[in-house]
C-alpha atoms as a PDB file:
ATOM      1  CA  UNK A   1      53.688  24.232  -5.374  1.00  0.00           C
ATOM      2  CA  UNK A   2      54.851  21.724  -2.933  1.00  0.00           C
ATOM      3  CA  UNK A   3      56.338  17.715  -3.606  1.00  0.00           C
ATOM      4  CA  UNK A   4      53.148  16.403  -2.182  1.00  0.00           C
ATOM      5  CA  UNK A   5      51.045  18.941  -4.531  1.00  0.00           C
ATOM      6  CA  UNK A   6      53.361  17.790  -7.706  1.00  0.00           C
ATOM      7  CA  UNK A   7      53.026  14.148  -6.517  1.00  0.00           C
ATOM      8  CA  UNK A   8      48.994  14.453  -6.871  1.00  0.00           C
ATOM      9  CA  UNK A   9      49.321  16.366 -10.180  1.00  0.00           C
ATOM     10  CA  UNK A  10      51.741  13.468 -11.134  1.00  0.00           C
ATOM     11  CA  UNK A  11      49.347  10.601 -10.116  1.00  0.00           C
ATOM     12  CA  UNK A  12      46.343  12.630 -11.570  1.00  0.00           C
ATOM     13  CA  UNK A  13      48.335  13.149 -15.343  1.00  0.00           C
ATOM     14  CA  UNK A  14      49.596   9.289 -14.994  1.00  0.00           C
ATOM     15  CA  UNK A  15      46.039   8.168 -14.660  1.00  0.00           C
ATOM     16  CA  UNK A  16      44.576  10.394 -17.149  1.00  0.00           C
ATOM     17  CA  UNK A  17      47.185   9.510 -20.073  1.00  0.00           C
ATOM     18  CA  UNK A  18      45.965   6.027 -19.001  1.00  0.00           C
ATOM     19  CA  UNK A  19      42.747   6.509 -19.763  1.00  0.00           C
ATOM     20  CA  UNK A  20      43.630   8.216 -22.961  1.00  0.00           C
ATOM     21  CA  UNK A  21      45.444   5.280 -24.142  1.00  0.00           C
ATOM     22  CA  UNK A  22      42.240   2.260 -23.150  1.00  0.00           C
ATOM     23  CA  UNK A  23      40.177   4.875 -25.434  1.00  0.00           C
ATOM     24  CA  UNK A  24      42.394   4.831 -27.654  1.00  0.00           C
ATOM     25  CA  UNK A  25      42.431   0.725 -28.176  1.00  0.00           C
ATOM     26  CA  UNK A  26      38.512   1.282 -28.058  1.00  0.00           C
ATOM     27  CA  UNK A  27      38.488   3.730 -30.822  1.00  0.00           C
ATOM     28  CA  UNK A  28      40.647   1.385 -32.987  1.00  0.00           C
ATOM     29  CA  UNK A  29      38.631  -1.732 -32.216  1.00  0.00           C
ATOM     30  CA  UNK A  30      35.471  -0.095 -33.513  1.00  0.00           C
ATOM     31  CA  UNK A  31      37.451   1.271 -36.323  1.00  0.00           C
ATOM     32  CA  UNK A  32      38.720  -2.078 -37.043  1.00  0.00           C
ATOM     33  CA  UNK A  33      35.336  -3.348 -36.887  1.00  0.00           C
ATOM     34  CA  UNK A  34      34.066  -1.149 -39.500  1.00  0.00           C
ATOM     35  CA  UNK A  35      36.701  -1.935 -41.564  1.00  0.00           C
ATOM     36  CA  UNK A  36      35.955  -5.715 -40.868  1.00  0.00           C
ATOM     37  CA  UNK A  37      32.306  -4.509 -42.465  1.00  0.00           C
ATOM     38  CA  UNK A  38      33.844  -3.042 -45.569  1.00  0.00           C
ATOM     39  CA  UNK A  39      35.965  -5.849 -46.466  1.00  0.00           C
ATOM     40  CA  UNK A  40      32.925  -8.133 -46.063  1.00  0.00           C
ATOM     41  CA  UNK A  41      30.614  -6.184 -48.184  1.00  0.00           C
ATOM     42  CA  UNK A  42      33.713  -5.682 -50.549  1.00  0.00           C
ATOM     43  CA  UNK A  43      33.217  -1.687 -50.395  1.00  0.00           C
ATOM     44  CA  UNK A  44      35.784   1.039 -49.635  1.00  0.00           C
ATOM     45  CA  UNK A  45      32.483   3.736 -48.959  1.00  0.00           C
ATOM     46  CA  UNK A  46      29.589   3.010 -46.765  1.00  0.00           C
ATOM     47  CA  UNK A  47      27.148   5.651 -45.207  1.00  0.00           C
ATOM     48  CA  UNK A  48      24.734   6.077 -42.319  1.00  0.00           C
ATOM     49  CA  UNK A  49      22.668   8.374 -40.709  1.00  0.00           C
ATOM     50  CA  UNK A  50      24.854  11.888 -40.891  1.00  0.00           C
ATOM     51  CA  UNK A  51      28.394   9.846 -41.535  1.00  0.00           C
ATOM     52  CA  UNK A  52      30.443   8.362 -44.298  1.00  0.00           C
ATOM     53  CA  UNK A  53      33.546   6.174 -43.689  1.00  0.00           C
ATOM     54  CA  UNK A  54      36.030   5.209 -46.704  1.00  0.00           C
ATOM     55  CA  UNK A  55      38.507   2.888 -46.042  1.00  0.00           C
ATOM     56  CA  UNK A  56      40.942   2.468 -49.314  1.00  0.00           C
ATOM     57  CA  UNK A  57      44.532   2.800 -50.630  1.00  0.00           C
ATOM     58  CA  UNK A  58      46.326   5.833 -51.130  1.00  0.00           C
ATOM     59  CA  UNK A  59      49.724   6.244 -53.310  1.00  0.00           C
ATOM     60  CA  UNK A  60      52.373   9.113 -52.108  1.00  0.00           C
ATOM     61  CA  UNK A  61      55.866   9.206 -52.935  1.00  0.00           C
ATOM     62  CA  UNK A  62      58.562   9.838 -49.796  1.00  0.00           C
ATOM     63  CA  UNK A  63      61.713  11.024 -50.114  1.00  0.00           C
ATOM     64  CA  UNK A  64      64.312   8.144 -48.901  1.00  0.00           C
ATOM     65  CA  UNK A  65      66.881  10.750 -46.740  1.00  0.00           C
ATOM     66  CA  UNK A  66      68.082   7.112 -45.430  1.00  0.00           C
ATOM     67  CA  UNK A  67      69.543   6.865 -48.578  1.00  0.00           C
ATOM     68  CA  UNK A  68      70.624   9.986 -49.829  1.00  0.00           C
ATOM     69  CA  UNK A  69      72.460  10.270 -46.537  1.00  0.00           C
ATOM     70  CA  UNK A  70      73.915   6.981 -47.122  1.00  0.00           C
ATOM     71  CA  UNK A  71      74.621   7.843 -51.053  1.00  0.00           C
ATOM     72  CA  UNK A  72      75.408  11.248 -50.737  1.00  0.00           C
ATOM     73  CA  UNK A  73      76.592  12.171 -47.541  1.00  0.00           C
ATOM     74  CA  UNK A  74      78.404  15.641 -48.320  1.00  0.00           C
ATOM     75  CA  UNK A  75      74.916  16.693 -49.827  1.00  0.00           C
ATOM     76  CA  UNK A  76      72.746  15.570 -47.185  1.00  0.00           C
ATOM     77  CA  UNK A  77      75.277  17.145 -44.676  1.00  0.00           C
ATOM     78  CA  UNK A  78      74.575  20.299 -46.584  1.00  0.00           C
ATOM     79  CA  UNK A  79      71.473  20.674 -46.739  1.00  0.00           C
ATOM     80  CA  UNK A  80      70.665  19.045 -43.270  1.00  0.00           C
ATOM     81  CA  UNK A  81      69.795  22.484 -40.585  1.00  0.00           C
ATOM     82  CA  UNK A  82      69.514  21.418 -36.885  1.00  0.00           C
ATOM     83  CA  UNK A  83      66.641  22.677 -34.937  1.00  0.00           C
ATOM     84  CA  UNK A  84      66.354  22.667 -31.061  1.00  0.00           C
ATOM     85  CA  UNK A  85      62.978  22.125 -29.473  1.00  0.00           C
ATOM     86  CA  UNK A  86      62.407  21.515 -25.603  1.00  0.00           C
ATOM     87  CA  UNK A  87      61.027  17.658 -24.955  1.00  0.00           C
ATOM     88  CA  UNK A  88      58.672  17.560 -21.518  1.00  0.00           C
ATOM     89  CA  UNK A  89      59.562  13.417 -20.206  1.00  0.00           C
ATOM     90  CA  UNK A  90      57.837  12.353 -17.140  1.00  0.00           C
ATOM     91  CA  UNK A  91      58.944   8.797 -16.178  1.00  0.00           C
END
C-alpha cells in the first residue's frame, strides 16, 4: 500500500473515530436526559414500549493495590506478574 493510500486510510479512520466520539456525547445527553426524568418522577425503574431503564446505586468492594503497594511493598512486588501486550497509537 502506498503513503498516499495510508494517508486516505488515515484521514478516513481520523474522521470516523470523530464521528464515533459526537455519537457518543449524543448517546450520553439522551441518557442524561432520562436520568433527568427519573430523578423528577423520584423513580430508579421506568418502562416503555419494549424497554426498561433503571438508573440506581450499586455497592462493590475494590481492592486498594495503591495501598498495599504502598503498605506492603515486598508483597505486592511478589505477587505483581508483568504482561506485554502490543498498543496500536496513531497521532
Amino acid at each position: 500500500m502506498s503513503i498516499i493510500e495510508l494517508d486516505s486510510k488515515v484521514a478516513e479512520l481520523r474522521e470516523l473515530q470523530s464521528m464515533i466520539a459526537e455519537l457518543q456525547a449524543e448517546a450520553e445527553a439522551i441518557k442524561d436526559t432520562i436520568k433527568g426524568v427519573m430523578v423528577d418522577r423520584g423513580e430508579e425503574t421506568i418502562c416503555g414500549n419494549g424497554w426498561k431503564a433503571s438508573w440506581k446505586n450499586v455497592n462493590s468492594s475494590r481492592f486498594d493495590s495503591k495501598r498495599f503497594k504502598a503498605e506492603c511493598p515486598d508483597l505486592y512486588a511478589e505477587y505483581t506478574k508483568q504482561t506485554t501486550t502490543c498498543r496500536f497509537v496513531l497521532a
